[in-house]
Protein backbone atom coordinates (compact mmCIF):
# COMPACT_ATOMS: atom_id res chain seq x y z
CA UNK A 1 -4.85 -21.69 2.80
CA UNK A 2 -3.62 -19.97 5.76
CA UNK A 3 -1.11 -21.76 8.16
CA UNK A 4 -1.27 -18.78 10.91
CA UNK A 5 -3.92 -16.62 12.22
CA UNK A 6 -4.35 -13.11 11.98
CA UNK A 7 -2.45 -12.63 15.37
CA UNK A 8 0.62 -14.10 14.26
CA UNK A 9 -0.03 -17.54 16.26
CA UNK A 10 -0.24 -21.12 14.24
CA UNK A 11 -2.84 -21.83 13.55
CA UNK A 12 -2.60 -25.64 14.44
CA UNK A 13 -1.32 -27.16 17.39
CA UNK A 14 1.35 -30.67 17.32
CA UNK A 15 -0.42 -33.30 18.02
CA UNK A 16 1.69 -36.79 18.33
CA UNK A 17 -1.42 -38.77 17.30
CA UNK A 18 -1.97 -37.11 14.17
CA UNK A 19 1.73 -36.90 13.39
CA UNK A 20 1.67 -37.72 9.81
CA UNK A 21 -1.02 -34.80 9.21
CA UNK A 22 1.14 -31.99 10.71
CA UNK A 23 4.34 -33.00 8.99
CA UNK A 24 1.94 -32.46 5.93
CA UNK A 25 0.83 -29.32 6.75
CA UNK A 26 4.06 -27.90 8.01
CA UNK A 27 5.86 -29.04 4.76
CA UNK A 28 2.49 -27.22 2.61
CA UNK A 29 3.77 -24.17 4.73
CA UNK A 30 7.20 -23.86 3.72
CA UNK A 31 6.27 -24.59 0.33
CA UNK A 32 3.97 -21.40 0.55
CA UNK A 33 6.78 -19.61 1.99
CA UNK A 34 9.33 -20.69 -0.49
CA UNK A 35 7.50 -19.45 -2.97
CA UNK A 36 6.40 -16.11 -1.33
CA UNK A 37 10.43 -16.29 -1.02
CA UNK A 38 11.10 -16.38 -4.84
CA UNK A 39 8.57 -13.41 -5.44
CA UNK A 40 9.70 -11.44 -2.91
CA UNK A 41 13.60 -12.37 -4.92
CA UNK A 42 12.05 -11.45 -8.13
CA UNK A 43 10.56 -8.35 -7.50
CA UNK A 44 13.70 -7.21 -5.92
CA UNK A 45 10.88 -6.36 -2.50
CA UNK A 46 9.19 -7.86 0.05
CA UNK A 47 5.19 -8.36 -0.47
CA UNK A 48 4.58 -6.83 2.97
CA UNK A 49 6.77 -3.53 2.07
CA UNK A 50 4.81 -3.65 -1.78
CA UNK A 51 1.54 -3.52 -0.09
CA UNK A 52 1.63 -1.02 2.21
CA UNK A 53 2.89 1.10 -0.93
CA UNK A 54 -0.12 0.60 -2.71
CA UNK A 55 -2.36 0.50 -0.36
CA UNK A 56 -0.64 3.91 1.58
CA UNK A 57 0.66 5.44 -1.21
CA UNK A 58 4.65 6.46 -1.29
CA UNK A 59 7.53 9.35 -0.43
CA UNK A 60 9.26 9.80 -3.67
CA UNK A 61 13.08 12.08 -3.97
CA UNK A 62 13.46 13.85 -6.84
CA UNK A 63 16.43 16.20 -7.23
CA UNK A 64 14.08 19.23 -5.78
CA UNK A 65 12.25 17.48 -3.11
CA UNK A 66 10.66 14.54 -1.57
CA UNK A 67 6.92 14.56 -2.16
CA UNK A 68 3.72 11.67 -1.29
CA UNK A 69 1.75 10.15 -3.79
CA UNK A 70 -1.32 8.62 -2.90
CA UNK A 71 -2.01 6.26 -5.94
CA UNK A 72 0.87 4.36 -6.97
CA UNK A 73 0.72 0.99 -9.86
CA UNK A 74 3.17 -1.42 -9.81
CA UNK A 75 4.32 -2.28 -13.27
CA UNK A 76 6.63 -4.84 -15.07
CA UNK A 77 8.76 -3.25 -17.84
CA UNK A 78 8.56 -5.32 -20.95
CA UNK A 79 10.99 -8.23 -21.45
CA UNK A 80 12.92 -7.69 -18.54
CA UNK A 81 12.84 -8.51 -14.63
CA UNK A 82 12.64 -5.18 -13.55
CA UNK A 83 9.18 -3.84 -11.84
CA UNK A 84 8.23 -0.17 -11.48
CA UNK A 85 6.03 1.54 -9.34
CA UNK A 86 4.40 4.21 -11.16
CA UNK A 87 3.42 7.17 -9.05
CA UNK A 88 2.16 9.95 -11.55
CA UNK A 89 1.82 9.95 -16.00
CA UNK A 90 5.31 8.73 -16.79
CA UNK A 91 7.23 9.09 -14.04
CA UNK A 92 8.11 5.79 -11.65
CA UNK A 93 10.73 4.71 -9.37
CA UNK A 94 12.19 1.18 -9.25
CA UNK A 95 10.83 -1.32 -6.71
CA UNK A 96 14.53 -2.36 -6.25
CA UNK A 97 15.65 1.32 -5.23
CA UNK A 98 13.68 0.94 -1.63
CA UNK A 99 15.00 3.64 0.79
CA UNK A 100 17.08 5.39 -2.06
CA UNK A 101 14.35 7.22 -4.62
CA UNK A 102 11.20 6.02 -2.66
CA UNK A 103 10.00 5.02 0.90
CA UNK A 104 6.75 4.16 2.59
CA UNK A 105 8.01 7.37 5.12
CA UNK A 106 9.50 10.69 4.14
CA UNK A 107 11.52 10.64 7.24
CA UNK A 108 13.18 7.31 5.15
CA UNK A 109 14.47 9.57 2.45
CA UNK A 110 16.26 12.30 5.19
């Protein structure tokens, strides 16, 4: 269920008469956005920043150099709370380390 539209406005208006509808609906929206709120806490990321990255790809620092990688996988490590993006066979960067070991721009990681 969406609550705005795709330019940013809401996408219902106040309306006095139907009072006890909108109080409804504004309460299902910030129950949506606590809970986009405790994702975004538990992967350490927001969801807007994690898409672009796999959509876009990402600028990753290594001790040589900073290089792009188009296809990126996010990834949960086993038993744990920690999530991964993995960028290339066995080598990943931690969702958590944002703006440290990976960026959505190399300029970023300067």
């Amino acid at each position: 269920m969406r609550f705005t539209n795709k330019d940013g406005t809401i996408c219902y208006w106040w309306d006095k008469r139907n009072e006890p509808e909108e109080i409804h609906k504004q309460e299902l929206a910030n129950q949506k956005l606590s809970q986009l709120e405790d994702i975004e806490e538990e992967l350490g990321i927001d969801l807007i920043t994690l898409f672009k990255a796999l959509k876009n790809g990402v600028w990753v620092k290594t001790k040589n150099d900073i290089s792009k990688h188009l296809t990126v996988a996010l990834k949960k490590r086993h038993h744990t709370k920690e999530y991964w993006l993995f960028y290339r066979p066995y080598s990943h960067v931690y969702l958590k380390d944002y703006g440290k070991t990976w960026a959505l721009t190399k300029e970023e990681l300067l």
